[in-house]
N, C-alpha and C. Protein backbone atom coordinates (compact mmCIF):
# COMPACT_ATOMS: atom_id res chain seq x y z
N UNK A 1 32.29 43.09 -35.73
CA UNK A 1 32.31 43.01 -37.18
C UNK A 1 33.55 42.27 -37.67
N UNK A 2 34.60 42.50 -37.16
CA UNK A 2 36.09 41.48 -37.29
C UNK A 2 35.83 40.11 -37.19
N UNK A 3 35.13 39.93 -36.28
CA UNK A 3 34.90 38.28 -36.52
C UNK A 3 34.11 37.62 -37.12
N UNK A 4 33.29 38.11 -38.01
CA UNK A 4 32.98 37.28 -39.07
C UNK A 4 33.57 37.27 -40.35
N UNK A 5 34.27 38.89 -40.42
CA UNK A 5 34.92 38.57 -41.13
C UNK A 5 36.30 38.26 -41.22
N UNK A 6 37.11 37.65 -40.23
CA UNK A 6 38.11 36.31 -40.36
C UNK A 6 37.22 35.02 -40.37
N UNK A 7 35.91 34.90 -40.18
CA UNK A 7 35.58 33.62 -40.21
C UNK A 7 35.37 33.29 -41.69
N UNK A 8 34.73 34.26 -42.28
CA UNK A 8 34.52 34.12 -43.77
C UNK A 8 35.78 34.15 -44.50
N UNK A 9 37.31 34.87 -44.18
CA UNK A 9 38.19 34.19 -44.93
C UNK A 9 38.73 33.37 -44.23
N UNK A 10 38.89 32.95 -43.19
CA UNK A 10 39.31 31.87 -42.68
C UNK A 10 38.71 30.69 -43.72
N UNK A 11 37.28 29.75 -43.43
CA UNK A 11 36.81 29.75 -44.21
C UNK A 11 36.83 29.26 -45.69
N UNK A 12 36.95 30.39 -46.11
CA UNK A 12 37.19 30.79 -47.84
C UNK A 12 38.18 29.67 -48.03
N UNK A 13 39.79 30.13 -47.21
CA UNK A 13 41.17 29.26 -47.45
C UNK A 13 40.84 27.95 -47.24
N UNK A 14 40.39 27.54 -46.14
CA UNK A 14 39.80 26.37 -46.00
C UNK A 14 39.35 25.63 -46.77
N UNK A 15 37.97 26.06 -47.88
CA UNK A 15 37.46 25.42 -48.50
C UNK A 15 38.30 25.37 -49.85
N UNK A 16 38.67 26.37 -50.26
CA UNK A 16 39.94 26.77 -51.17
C UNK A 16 41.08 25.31 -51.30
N UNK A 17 41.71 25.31 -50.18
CA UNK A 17 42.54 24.30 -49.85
C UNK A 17 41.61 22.57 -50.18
N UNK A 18 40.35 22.57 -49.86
CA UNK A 18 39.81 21.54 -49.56
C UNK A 18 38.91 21.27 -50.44
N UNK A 19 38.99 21.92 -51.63
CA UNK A 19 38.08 21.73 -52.67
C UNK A 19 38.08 20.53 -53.51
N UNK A 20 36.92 19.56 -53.85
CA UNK A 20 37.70 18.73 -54.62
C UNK A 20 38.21 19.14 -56.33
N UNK A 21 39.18 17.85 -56.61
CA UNK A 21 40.36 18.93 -57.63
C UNK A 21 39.84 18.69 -59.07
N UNK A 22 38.77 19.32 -59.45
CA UNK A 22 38.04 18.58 -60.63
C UNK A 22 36.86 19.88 -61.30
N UNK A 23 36.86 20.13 -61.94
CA UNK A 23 35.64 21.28 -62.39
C UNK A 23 34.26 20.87 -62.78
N UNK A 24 33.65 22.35 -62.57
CA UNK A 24 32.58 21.80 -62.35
C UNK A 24 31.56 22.38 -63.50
N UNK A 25 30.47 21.55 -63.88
CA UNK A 25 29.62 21.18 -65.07
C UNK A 25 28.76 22.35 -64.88
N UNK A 26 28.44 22.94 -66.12
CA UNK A 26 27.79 24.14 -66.08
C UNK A 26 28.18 25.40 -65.36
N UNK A 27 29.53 25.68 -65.32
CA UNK A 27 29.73 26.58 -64.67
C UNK A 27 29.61 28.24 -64.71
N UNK A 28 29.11 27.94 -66.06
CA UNK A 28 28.41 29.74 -66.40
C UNK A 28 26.89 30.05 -65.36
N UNK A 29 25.74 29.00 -64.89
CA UNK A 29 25.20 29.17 -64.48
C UNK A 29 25.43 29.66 -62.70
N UNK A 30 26.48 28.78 -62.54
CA UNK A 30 26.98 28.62 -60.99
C UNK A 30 27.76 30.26 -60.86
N UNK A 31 28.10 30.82 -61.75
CA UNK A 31 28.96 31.99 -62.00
C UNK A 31 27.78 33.55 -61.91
N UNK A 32 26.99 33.07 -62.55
CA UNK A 32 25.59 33.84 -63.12
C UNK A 32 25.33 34.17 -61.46
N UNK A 33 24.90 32.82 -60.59
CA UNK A 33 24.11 32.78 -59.17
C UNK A 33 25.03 33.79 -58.00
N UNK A 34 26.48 33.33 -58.85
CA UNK A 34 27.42 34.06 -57.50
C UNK A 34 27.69 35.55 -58.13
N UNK A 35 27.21 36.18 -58.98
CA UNK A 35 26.82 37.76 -59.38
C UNK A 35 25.70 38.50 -58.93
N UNK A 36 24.37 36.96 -58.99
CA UNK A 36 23.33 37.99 -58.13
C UNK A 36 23.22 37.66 -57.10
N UNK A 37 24.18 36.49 -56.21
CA UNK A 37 24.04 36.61 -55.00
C UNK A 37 24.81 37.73 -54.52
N UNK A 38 25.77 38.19 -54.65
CA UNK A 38 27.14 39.46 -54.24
C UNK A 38 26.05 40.24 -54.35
N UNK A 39 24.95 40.53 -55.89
CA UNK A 39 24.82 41.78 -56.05
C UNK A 39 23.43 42.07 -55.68
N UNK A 40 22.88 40.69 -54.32
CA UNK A 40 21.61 41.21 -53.67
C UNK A 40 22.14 41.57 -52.65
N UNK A 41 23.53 41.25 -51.98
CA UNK A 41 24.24 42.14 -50.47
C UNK A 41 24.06 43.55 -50.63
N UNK A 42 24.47 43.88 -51.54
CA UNK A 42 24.66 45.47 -51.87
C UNK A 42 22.94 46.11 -52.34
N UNK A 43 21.90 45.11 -52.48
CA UNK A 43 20.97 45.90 -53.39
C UNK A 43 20.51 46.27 -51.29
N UNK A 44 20.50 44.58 -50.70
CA UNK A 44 19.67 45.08 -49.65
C UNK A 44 20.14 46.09 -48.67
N UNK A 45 21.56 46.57 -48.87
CA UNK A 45 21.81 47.71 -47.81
C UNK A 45 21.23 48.49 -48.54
N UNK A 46 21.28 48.95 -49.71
CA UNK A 46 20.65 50.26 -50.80
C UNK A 46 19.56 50.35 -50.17
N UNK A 47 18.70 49.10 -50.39
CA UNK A 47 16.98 49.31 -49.94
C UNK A 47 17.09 50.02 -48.65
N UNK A 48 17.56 49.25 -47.74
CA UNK A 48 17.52 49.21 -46.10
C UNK A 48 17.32 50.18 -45.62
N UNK A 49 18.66 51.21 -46.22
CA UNK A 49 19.20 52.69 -46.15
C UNK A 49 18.60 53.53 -46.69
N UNK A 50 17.66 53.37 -47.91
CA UNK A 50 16.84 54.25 -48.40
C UNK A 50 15.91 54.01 -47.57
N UNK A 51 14.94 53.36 -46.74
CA UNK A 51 13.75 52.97 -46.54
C UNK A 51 13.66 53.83 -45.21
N UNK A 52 15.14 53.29 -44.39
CA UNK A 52 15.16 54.65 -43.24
C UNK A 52 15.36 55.74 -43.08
N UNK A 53 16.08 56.38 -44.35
CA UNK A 53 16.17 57.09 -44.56
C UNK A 53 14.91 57.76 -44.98
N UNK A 54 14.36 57.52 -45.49
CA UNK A 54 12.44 57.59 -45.71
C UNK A 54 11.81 57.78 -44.96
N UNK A 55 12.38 57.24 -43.98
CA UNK A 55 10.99 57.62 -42.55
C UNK A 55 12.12 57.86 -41.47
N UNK A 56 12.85 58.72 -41.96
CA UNK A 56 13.78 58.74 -40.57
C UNK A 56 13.28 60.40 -39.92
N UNK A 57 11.88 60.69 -40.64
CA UNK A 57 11.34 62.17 -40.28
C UNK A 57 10.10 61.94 -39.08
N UNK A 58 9.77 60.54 -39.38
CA UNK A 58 8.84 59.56 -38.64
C UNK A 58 8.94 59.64 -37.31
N UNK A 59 8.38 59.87 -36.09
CA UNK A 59 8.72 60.05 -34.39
C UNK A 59 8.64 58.62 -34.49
N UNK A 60 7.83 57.51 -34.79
CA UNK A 60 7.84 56.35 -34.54
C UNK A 60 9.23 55.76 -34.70
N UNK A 61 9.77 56.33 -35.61
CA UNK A 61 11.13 55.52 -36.12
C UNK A 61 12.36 55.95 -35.05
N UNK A 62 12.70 54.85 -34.22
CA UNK A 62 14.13 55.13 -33.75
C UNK A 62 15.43 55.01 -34.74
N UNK A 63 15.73 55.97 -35.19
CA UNK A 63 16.95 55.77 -36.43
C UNK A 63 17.67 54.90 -35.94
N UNK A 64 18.79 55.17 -35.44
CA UNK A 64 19.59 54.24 -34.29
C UNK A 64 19.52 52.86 -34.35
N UNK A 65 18.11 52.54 -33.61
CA UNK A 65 17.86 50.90 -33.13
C UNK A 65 17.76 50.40 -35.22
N UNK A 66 17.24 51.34 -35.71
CA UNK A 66 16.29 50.83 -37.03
C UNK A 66 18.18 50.60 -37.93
N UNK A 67 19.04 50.99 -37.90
CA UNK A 67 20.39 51.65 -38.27
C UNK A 67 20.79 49.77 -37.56
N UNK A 68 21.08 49.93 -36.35
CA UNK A 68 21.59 48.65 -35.58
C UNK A 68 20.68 47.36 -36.32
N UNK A 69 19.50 47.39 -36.60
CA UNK A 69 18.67 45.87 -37.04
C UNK A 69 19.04 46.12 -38.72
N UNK A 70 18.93 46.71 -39.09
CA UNK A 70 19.44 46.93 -40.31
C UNK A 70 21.31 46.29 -40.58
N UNK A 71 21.82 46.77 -39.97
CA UNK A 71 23.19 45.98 -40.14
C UNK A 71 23.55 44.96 -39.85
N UNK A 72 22.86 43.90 -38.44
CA UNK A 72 22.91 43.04 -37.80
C UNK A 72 22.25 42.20 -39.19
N UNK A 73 21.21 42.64 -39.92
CA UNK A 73 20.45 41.68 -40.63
C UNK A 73 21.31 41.59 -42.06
N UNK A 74 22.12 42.97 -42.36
CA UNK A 74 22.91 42.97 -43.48
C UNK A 74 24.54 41.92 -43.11
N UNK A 75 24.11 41.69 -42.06
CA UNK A 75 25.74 40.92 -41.97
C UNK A 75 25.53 39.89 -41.64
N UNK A 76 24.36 39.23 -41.63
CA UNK A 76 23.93 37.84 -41.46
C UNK A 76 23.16 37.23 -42.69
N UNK A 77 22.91 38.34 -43.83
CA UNK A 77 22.77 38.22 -45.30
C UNK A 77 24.18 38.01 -45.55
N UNK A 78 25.37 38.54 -45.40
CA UNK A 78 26.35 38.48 -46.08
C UNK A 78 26.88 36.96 -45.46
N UNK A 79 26.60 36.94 -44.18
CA UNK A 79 27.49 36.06 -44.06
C UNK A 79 26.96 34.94 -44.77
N UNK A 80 25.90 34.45 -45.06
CA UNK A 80 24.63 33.36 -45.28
C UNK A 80 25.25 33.37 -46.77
N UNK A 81 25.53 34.33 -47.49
CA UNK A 81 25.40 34.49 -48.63
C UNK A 81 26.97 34.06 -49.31
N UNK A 82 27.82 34.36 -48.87
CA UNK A 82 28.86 34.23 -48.21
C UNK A 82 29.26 32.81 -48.58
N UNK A 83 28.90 32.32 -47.26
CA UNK A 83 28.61 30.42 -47.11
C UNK A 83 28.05 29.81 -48.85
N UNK A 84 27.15 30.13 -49.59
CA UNK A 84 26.47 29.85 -50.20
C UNK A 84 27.55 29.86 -51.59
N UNK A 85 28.69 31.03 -51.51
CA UNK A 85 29.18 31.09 -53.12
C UNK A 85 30.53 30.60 -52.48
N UNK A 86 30.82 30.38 -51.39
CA UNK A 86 31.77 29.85 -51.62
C UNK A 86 31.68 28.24 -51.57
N UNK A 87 30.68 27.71 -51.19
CA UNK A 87 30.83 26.20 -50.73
C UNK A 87 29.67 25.90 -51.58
N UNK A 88 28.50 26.20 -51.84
CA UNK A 88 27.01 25.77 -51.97
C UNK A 88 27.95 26.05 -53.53
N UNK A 89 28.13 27.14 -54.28
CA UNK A 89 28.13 27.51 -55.46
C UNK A 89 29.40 26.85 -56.57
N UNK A 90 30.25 26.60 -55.39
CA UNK A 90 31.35 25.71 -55.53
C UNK A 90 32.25 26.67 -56.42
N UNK A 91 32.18 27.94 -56.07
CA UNK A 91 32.90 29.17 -56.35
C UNK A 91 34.81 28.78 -56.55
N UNK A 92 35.09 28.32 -55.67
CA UNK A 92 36.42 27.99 -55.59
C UNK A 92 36.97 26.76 -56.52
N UNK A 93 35.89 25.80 -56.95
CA UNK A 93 36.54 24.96 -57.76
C UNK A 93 36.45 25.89 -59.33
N UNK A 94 35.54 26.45 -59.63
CA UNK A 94 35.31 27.13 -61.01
C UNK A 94 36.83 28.32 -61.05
N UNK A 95 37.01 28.52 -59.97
CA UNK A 95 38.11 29.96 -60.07
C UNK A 95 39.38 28.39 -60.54
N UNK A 96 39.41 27.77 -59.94
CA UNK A 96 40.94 27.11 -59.94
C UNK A 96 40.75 26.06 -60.98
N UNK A 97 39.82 25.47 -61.61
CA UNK A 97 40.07 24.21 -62.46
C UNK A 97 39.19 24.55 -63.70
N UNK A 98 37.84 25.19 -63.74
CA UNK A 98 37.31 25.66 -64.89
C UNK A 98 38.22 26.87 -65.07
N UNK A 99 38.83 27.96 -64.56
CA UNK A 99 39.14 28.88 -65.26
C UNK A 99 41.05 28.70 -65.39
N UNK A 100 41.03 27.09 -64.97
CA UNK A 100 42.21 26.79 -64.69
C UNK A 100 43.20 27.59 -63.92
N UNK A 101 43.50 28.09 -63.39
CA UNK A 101 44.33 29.59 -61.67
C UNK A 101 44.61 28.73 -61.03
N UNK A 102 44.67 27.72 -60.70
CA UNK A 102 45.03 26.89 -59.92
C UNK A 102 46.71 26.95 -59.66
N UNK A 103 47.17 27.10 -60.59
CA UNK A 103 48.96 27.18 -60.88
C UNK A 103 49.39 28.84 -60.50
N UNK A 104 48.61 29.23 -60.51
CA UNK A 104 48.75 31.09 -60.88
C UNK A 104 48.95 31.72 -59.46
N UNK A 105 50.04 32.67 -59.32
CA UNK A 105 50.26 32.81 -57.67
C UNK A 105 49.88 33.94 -57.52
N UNK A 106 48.88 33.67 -56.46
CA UNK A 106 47.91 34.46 -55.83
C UNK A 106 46.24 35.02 -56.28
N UNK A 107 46.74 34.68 -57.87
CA UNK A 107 45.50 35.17 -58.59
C UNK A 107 44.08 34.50 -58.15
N UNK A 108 44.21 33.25 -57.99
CA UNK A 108 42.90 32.13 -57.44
C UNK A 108 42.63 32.81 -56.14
N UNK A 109 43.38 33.28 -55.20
CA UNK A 109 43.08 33.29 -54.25
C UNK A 109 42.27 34.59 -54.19
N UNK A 110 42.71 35.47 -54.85
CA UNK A 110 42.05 37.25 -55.11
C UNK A 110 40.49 36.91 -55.48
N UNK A 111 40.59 36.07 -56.46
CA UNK A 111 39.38 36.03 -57.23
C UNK A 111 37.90 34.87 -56.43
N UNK A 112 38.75 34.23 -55.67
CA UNK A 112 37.93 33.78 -54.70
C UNK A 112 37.27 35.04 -53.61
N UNK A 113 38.56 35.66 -53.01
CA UNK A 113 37.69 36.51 -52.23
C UNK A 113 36.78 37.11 -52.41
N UNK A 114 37.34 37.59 -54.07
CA UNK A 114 36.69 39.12 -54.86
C UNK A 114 34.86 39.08 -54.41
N UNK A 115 34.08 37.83 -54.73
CA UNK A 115 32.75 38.13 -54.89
C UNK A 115 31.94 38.26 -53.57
N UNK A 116 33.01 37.77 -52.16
CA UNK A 116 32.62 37.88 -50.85
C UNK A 116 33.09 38.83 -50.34
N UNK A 117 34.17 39.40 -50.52
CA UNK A 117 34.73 40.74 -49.76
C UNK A 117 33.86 42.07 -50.77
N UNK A 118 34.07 42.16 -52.00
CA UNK A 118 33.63 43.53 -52.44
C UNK A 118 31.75 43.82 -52.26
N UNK A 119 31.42 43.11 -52.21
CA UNK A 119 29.77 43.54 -51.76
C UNK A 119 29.68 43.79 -50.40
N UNK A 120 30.33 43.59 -49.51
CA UNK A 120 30.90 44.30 -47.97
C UNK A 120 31.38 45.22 -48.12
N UNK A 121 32.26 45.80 -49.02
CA UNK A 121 32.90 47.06 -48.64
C UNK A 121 31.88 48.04 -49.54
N UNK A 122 31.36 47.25 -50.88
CA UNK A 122 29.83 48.68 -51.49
C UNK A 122 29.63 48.92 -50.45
N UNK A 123 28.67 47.80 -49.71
CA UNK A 123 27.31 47.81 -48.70
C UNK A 123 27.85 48.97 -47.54
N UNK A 124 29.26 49.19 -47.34
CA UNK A 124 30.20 49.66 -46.05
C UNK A 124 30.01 51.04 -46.89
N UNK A 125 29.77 51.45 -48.29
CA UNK A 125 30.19 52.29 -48.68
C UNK A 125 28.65 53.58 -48.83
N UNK A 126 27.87 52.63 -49.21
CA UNK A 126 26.05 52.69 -49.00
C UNK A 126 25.95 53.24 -47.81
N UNK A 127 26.11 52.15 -46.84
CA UNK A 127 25.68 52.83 -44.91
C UNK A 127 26.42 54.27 -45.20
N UNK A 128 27.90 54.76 -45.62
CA UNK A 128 28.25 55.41 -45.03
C UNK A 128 27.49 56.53 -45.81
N UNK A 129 27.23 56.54 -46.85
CA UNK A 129 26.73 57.78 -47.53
C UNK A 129 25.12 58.19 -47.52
N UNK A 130 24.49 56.92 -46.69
CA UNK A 130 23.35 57.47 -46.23
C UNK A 130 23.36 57.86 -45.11
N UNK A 131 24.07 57.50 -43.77
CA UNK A 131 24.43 58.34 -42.69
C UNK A 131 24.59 59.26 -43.11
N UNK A 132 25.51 59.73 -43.69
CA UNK A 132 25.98 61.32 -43.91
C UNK A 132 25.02 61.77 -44.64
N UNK A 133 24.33 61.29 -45.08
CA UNK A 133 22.71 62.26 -45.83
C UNK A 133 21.98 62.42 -45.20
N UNK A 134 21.88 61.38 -43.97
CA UNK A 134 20.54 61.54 -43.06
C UNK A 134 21.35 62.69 -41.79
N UNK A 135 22.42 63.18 -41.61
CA UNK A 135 23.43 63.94 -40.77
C UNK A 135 23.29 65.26 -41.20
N UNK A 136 22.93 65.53 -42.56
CA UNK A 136 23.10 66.40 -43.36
C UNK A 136 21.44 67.23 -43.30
N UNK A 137 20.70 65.99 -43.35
CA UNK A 137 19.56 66.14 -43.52
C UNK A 137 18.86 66.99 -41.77
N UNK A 138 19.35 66.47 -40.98
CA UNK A 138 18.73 66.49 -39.92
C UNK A 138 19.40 67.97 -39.49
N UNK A 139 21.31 68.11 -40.01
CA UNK A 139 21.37 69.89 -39.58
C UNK A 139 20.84 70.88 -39.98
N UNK A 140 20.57 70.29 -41.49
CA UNK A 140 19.62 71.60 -42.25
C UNK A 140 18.33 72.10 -41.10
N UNK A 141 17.59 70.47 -40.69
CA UNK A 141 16.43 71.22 -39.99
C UNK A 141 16.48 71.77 -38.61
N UNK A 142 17.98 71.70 -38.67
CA UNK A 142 18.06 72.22 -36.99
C UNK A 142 18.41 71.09 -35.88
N UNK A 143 18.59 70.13 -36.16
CA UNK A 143 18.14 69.24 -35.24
C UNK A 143 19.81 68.52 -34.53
N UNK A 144 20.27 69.13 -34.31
CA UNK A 144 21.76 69.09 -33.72
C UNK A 144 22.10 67.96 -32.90
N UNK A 145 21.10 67.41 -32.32
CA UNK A 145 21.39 65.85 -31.38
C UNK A 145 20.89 65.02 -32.44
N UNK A 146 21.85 64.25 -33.23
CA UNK A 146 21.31 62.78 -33.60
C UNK A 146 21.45 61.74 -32.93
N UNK A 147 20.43 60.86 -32.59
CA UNK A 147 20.82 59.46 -32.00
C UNK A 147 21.56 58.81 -32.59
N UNK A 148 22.05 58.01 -31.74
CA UNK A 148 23.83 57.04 -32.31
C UNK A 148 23.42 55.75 -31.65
């Protein structure tokens, strides 16, 4: 999990540094895209986690493996998504030349991360509180070995 995410701020600085130095046209829409892109990371762990959690009473369902494809697929949404607001959305020129931060120390750089790091740590925050519901769920019925 560490290495994608130094690749994504690695990255980030990169494009940050390498942006061209000029703002960009329509940038309320480009702003709009990088709110519901952040805020489909976080809807699809919600779903993910409710859905197994749903059938995690199911014998068919290996929680576990279903838990492992579920995160593998949530961190290859993020990363995809990721790629998309910072470079595709041109996220980094709107923080530094439309909202002018460019001069401002450290602030450009926060506000770049902000829309790629905080829908990782919800989504981190989601997994953890449906584990512990489905943990919760499974001592009530007795069931003392959970798969991991």
């Amino acid at each position: 999990m560490q290495l994608p995410i130094a690749i994504v701020l690695i990255s980030a600085v990169f494009i940050l540094e390498n942006a061209p130095n000029e703002p960009i046209d329509g940038w309320p829409i480009h702003v709009l895209f990088v709110l519901l892109a952040s805020t489909s990371i976080v809807g699809f762990a919600l779903v993910g986690s409710t859905v197994i959690a749903f059938f995690s009473g199911c014998k068919a369902l290996d929680r576990a493996a279903a838990e492992r494809r579920l995160r593998g697929f949530h961190l290859a949404l993020w990363f995809a998504v990721s790629g998309g607001i910072l470079y595709g959305l041109g996220w980094t020129q709107i923080v530094r030349f439309n909202w002018q931060l460019d001069r401002t120390f450290l602030l450009d750089e926060l506000l770049v991360f902000f829309p790629v790091l905080l829908p990782l740590i919800v989504s981190w925050v989601v997994f953890f509180h449906a584990d512990r519901s489905l943990t919760r769920i499974a001592a009530k019925a007795g069931c003392y070995v959970i798969c991991s």
